[in-house]
Protein backbone atom coordinates (compact mmCIF):
# COMPACT_ATOMS: atom_id res chain seq x y z
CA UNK A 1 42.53 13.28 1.76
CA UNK A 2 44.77 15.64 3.95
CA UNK A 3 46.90 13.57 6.49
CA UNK A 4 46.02 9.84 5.41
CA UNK A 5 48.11 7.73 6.28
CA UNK A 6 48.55 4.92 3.33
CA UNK A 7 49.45 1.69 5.10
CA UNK A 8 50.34 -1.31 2.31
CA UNK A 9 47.11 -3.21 3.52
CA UNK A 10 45.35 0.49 2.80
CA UNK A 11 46.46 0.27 -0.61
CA UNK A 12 46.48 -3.42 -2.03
CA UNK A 13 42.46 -2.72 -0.15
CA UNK A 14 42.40 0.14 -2.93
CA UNK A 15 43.48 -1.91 -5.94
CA UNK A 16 41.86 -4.99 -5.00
CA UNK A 17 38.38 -2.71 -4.61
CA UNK A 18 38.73 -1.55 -8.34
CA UNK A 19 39.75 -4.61 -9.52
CA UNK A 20 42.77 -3.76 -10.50
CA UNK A 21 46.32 -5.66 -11.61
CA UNK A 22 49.26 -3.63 -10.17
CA UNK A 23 50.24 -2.79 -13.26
CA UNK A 24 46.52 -1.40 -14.37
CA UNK A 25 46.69 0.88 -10.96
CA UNK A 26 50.08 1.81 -11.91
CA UNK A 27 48.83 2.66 -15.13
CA UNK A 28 45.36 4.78 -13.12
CA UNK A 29 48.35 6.44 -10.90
CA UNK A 30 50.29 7.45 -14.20
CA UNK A 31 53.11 6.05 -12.05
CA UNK A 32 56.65 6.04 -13.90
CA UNK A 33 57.51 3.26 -11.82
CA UNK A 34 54.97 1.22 -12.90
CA UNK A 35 54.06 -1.56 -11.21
CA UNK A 36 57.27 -1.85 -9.20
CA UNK A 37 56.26 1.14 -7.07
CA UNK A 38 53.10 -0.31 -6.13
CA UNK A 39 54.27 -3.56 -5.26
CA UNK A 40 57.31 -1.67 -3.07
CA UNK A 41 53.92 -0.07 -1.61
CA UNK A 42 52.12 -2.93 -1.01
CA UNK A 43 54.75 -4.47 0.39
CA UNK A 44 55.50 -1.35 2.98
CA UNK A 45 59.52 -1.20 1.80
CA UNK A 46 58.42 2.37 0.33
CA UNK A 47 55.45 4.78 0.80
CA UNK A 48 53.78 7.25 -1.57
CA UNK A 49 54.55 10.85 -0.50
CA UNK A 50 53.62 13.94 -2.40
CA UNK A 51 51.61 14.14 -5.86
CA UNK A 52 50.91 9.92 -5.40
CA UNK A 53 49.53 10.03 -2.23
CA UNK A 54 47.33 12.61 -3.59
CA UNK A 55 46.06 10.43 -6.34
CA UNK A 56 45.61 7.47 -4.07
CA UNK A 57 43.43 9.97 -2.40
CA UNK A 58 41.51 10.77 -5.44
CA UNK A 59 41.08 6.93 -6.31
CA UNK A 60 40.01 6.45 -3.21
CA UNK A 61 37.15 8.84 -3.13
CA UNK A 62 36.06 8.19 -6.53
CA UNK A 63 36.52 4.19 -5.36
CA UNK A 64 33.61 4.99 -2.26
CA UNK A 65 31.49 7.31 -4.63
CA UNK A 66 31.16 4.59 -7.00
CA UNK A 67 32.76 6.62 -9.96
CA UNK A 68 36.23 6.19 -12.00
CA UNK A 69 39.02 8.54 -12.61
């Protein structure tokens, strides 16, 4: 999880992967944002940095382990 670097194509891969609307991974992220910040993600204008980019790890792992958060 350490040093990854979340590219937009990185994280609409994530979302699309759980099946996810942006506003249902908003919702997984408890993102204030809501589905705004994802979609400023996805589209690279801004990038998750501290406590979100930890999450995105932890949906990520839980994403290849085949298990949900």
């Amino acid at each position: 999880m350490a040093g990854t670097e979340w590219t937009p194509a990185r994280i609409l891969e994530l979302r699309l992967s759980r099946g996810e609307t942006q506003a249902e991974f908003a919702t997984a992220m408890r993102l204030t944002g809501g589905k705004g910040t994802v979609s400023q993600w996805e589209r690279g204008t801004h990038k998750p940095t501290g406590t979100a980019a930890i999450r995105l790890g932890l949906l990520d792992r839980a994403a290849k382990e085949g298990s949900q958060i």
